[in-house]
PDB file of N, CA and C in Angstrom:
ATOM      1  N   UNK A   1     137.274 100.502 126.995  1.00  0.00           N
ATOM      2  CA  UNK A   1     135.879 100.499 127.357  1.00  0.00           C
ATOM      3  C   UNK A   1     135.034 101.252 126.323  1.00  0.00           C
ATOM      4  N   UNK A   2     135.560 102.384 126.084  1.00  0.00           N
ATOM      5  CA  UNK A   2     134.525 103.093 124.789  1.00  0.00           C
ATOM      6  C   UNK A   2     134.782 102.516 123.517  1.00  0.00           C
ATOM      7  N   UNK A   3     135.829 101.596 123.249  1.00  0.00           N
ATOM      8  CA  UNK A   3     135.886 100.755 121.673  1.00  0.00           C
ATOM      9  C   UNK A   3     134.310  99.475 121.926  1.00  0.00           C
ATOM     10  N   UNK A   4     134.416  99.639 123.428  1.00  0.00           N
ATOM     11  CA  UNK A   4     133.224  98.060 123.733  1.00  0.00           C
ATOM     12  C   UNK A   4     132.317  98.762 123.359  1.00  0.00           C
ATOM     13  N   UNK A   5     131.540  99.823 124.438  1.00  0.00           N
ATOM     14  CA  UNK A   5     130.671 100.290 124.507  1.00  0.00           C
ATOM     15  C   UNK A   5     130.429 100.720 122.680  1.00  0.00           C
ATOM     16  N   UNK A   6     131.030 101.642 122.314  1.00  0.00           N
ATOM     17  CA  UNK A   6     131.166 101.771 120.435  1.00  0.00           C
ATOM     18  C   UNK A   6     130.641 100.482 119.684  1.00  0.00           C
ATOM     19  N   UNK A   7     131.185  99.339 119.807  1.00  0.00           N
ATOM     20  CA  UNK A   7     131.034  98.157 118.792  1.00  0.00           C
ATOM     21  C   UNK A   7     129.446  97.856 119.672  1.00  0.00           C
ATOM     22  N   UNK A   8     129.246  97.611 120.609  1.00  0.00           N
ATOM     23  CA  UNK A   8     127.409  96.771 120.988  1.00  0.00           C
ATOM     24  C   UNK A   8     126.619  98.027 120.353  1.00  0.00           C
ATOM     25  N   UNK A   9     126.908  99.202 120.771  1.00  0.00           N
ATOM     26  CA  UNK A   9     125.700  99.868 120.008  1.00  0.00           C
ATOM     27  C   UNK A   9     126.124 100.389 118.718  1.00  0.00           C
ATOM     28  N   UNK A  10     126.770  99.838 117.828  1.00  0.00           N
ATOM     29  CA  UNK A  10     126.921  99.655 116.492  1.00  0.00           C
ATOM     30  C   UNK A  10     126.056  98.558 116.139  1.00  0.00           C
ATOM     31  N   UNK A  11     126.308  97.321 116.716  1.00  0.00           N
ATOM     32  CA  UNK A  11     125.602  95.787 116.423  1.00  0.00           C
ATOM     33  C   UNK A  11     124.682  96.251 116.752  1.00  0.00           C
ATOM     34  N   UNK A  12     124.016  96.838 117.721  1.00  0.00           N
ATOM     35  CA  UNK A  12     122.815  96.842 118.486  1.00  0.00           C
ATOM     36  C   UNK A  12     121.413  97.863 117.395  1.00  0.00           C
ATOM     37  N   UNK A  13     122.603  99.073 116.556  1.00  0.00           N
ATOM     38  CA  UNK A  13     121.459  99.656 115.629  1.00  0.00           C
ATOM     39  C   UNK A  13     121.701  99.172 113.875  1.00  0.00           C
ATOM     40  N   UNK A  14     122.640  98.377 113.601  1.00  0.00           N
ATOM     41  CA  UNK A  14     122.572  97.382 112.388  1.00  0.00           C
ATOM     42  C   UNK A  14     121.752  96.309 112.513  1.00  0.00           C
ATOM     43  N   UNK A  15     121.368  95.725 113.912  1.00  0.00           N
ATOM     44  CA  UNK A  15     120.376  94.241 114.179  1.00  0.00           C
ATOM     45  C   UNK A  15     119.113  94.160 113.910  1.00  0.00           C
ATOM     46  N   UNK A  16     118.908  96.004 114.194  1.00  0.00           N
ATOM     47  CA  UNK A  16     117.325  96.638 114.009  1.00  0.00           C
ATOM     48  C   UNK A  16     117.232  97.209 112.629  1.00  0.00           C
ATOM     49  N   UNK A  17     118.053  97.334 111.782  1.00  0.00           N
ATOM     50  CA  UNK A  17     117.327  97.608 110.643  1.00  0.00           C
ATOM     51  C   UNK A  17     116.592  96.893 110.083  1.00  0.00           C
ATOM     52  N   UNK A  18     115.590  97.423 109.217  1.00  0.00           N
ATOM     53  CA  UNK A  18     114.609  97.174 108.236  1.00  0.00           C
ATOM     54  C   UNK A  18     115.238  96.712 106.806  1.00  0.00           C
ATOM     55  N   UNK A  19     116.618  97.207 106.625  1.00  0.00           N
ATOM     56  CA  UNK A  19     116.737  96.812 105.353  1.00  0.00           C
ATOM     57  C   UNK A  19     117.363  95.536 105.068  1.00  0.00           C
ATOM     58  N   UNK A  20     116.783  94.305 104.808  1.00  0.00           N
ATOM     59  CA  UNK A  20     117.487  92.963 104.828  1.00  0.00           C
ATOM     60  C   UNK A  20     117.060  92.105 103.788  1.00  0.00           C
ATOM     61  N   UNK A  21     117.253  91.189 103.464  1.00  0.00           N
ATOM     62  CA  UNK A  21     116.776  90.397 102.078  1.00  0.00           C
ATOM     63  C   UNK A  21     115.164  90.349 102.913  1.00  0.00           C
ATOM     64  N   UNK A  22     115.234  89.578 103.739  1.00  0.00           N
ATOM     65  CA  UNK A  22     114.090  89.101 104.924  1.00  0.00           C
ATOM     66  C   UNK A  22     112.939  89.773 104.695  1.00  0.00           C
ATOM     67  N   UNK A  23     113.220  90.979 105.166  1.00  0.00           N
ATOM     68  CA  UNK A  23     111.964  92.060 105.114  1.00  0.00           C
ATOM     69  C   UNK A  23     111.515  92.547 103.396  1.00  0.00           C
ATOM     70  N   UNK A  24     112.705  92.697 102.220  1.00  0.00           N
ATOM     71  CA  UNK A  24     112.329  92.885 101.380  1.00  0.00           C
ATOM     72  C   UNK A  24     111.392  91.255 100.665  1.00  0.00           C
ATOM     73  N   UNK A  25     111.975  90.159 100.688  1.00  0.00           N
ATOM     74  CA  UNK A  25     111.007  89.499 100.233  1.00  0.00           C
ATOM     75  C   UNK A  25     109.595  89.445 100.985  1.00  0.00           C
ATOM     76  N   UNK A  26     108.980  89.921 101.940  1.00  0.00           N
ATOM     77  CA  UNK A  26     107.991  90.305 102.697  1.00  0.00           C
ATOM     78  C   UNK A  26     107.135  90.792 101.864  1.00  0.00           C
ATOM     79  N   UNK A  27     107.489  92.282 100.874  1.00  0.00           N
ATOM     80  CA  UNK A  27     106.959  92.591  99.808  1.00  0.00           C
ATOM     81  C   UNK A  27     106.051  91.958  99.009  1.00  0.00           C
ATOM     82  N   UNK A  28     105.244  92.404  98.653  1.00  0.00           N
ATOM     83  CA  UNK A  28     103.976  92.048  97.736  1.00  0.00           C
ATOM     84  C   UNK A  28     103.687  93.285  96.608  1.00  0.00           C
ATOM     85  N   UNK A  29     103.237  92.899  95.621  1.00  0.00           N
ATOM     86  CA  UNK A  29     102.443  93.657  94.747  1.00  0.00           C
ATOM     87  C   UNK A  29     100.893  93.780  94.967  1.00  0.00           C
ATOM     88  N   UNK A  30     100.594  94.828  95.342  1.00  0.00           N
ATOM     89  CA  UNK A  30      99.088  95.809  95.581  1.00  0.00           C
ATOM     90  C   UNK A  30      99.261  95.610  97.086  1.00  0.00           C
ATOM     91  N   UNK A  31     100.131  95.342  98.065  1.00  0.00           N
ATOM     92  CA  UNK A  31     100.368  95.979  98.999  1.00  0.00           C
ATOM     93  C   UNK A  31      99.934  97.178  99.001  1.00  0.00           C
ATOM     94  N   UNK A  32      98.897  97.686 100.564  1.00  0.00           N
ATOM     95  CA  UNK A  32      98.863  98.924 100.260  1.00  0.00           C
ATOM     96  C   UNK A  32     100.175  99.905 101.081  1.00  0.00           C
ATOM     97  N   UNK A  33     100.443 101.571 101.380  1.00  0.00           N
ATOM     98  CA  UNK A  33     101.238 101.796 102.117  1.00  0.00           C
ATOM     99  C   UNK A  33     101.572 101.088 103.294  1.00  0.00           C
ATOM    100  N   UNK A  34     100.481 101.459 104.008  1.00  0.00           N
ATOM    101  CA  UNK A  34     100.419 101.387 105.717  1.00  0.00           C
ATOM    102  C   UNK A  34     101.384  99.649 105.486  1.00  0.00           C
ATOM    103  N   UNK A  35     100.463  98.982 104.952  1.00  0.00           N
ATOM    104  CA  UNK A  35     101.410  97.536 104.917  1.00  0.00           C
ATOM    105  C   UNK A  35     102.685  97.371 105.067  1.00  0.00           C
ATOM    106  N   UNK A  36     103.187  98.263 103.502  1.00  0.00           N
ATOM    107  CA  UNK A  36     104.529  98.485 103.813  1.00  0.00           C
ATOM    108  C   UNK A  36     105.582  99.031 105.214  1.00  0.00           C
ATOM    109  N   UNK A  37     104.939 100.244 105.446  1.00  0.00           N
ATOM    110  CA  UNK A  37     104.691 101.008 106.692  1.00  0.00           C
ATOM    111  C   UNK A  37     105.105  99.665 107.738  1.00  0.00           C
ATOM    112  N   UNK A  38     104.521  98.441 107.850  1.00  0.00           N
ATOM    113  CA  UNK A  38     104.721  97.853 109.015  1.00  0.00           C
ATOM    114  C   UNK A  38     105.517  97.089 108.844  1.00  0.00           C
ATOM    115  N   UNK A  39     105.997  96.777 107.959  1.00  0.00           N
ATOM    116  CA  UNK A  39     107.507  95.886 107.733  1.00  0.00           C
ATOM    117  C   UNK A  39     108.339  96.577 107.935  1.00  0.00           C
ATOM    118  N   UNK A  40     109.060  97.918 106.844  1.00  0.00           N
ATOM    119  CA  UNK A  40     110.008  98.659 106.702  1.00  0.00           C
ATOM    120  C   UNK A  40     110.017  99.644 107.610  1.00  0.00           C
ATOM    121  N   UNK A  41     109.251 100.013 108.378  1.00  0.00           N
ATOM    122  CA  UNK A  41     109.088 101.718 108.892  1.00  0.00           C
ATOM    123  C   UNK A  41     108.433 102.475 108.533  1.00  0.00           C
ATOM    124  N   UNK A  42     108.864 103.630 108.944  1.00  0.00           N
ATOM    125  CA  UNK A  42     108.744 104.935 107.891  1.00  0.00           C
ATOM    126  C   UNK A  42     109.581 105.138 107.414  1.00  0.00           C
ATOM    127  N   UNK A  43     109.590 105.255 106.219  1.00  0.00           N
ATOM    128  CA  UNK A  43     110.583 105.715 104.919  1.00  0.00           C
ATOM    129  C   UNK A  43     111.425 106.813 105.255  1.00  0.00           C
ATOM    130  N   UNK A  44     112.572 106.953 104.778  1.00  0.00           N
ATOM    131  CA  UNK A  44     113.401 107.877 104.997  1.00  0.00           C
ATOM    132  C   UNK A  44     113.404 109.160 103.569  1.00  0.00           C
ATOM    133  N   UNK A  45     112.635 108.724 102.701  1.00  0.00           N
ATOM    134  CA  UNK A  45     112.338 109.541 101.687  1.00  0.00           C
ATOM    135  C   UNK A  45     111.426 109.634 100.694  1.00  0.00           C
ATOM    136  N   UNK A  46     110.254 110.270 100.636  1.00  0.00           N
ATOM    137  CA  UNK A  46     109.298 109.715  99.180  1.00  0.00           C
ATOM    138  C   UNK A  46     109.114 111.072  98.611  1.00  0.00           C
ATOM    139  N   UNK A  47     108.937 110.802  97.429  1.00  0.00           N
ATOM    140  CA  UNK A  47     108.819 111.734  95.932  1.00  0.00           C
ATOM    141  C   UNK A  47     107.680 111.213  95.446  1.00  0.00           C
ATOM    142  N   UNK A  48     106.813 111.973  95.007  1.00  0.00           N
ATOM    143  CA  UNK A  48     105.707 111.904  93.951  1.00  0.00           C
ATOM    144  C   UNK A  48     106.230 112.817  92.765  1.00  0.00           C
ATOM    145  N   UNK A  49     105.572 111.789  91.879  1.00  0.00           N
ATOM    146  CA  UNK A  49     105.418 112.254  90.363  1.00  0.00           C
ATOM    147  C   UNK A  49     105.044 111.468  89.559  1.00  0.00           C
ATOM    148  N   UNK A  50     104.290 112.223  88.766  1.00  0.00           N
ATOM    149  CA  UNK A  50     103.100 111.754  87.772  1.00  0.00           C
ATOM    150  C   UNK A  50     102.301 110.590  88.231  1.00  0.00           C
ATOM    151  N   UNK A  51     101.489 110.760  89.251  1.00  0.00           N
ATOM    152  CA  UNK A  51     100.277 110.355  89.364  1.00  0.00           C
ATOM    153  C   UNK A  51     101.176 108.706  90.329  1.00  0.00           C
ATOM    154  N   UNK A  52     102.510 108.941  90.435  1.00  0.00           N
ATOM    155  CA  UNK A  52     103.586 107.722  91.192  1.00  0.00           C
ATOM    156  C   UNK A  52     104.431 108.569  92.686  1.00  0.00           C
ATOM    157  N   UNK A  53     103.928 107.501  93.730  1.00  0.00           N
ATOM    158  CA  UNK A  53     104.824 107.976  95.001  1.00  0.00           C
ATOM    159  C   UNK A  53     106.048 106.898  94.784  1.00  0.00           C
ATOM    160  N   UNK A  54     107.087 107.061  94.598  1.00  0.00           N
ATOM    161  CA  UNK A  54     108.460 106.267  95.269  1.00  0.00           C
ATOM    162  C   UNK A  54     109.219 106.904  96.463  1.00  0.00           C
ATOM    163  N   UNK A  55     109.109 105.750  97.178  1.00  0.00           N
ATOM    164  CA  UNK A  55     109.916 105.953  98.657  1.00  0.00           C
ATOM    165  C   UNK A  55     110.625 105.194  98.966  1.00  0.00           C
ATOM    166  N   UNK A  56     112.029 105.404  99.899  1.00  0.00           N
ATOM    167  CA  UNK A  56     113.079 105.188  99.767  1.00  0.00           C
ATOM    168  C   UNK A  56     113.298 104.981 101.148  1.00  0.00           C
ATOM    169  N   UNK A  57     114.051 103.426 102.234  1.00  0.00           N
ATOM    170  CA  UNK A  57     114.437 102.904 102.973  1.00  0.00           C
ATOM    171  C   UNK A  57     115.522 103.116 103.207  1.00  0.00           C
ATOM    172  N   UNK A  58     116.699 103.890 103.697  1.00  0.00           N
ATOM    173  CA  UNK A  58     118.423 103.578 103.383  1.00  0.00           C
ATOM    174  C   UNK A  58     118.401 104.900 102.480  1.00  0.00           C
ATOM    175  N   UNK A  59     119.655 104.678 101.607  1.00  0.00           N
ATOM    176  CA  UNK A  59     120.392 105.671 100.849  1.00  0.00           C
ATOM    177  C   UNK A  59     120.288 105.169  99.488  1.00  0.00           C
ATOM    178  N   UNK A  60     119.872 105.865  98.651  1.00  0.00           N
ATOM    179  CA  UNK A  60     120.183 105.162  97.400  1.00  0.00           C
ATOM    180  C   UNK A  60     121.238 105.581  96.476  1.00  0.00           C
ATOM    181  N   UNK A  61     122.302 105.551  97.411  1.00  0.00           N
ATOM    182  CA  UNK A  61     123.734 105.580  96.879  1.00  0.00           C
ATOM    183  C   UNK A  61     124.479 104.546  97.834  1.00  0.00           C
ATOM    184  N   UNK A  62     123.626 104.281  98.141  1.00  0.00           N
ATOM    185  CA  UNK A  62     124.659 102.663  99.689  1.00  0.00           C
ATOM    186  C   UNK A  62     123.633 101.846  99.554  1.00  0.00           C
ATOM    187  N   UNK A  63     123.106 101.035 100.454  1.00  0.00           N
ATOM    188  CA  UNK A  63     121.969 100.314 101.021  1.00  0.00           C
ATOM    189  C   UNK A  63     120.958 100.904 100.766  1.00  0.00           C
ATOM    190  N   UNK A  64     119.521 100.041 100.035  1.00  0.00           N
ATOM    191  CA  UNK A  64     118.662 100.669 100.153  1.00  0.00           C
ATOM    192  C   UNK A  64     117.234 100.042  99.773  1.00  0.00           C
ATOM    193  N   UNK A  65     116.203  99.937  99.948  1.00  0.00           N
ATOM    194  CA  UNK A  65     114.906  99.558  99.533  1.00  0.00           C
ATOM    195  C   UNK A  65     114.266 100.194  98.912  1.00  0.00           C
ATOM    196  N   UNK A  66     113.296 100.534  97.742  1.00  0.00           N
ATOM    197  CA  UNK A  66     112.628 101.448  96.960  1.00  0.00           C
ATOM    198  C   UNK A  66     111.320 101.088  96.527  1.00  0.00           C
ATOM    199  N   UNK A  67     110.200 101.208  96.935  1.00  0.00           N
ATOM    200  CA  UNK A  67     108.832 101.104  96.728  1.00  0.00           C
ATOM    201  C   UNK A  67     108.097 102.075  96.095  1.00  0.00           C
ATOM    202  N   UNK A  68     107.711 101.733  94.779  1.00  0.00           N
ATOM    203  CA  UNK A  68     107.011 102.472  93.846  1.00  0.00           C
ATOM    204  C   UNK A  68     105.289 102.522  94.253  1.00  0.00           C
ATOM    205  N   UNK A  69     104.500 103.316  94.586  1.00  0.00           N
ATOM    206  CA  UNK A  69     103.471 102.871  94.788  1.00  0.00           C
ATOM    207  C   UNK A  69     102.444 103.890  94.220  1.00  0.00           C
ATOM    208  N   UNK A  70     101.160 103.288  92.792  1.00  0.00           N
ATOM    209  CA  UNK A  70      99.891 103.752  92.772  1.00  0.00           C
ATOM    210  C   UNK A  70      99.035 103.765  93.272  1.00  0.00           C
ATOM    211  N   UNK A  71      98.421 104.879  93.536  1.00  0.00           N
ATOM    212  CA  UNK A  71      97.233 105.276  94.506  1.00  0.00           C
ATOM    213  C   UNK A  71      97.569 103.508  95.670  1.00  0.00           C
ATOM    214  N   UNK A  72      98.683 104.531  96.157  1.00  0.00           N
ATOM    215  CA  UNK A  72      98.774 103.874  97.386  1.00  0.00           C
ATOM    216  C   UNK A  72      98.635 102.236  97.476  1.00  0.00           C
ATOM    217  N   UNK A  73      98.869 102.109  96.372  1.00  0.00           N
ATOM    218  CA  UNK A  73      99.304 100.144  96.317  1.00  0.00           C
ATOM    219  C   UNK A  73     101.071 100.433  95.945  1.00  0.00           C
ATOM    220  N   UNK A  74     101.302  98.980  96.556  1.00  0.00           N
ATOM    221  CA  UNK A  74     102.958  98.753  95.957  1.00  0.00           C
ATOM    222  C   UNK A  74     102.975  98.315  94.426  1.00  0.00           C
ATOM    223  N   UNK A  75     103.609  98.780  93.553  1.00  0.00           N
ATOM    224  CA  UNK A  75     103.790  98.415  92.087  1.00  0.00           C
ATOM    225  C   UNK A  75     104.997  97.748  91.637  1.00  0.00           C
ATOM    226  N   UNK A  76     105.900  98.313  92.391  1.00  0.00           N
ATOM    227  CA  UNK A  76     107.640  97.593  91.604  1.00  0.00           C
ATOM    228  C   UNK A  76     108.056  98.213  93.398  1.00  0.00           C
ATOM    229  N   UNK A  77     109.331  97.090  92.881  1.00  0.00           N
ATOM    230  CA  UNK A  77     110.257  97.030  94.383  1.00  0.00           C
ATOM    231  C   UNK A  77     111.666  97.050  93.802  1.00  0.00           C
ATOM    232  N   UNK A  78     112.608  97.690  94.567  1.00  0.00           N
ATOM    233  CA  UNK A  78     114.042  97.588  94.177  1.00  0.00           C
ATOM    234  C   UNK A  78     115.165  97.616  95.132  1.00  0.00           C
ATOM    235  N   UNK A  79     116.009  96.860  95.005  1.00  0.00           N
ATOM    236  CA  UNK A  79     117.164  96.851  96.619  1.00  0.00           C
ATOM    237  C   UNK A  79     117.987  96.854  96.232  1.00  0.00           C
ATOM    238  N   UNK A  80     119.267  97.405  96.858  1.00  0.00           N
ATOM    239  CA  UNK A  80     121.096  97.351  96.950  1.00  0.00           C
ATOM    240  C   UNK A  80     121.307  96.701  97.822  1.00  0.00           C
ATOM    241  N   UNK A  81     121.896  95.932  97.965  1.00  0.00           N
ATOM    242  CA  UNK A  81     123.193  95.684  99.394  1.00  0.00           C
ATOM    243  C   UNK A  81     122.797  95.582 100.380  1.00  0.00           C
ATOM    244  N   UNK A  82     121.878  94.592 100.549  1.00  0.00           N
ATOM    245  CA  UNK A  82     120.869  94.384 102.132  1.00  0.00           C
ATOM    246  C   UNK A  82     121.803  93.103 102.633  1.00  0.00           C
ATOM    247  N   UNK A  83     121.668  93.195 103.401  1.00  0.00           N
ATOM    248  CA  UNK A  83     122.139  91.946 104.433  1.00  0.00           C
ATOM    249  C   UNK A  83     120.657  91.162 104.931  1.00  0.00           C
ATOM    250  N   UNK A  84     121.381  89.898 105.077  1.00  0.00           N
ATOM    251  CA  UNK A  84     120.479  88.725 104.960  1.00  0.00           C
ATOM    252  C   UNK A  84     119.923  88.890 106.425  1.00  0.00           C
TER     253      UNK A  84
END
């Protein structure tokens, strides 16, 4: 019973991710945040530097989505290992 219960809510929080080919071709250039924001979530990580926010979906050592964005437009996009 706990191998069942284990495997549905495994499927059940892999079904809901954000990170998938799907949602990344969604992406646009001059997207602003919030846009992004409503496809992907909230980001699990962003860094600014030099006048550039990149934020980070997943792990970027496993799975992951990466949105570069100036003054808050999307500029470049980058993915690992998304499932379709």
């Amino acid at each position: 019973m706990k191998k069942l219960l284990f495997s549905l809510t495994f499927l059940t929080l892999t079904a809901c991710s954000p990170l998938t080919t799907e949602n990344y071709d969604k992406l646009e250039v001059g997207m602003d945040y919030n846009e992004v924001i409503a496809i992907l979530g909230a980001p699990d990580q962003c860094k600014e530097a030099l006048g550039t926010n990149g934020c980070v979906w997943g792990n970027e050592q496993n799975k992951f989505i990466k949105v570069s964005f100036i003054a808050e437009k999307a500029v470049f996009f980058e993915k690992e290992k998304l499932s379709n």
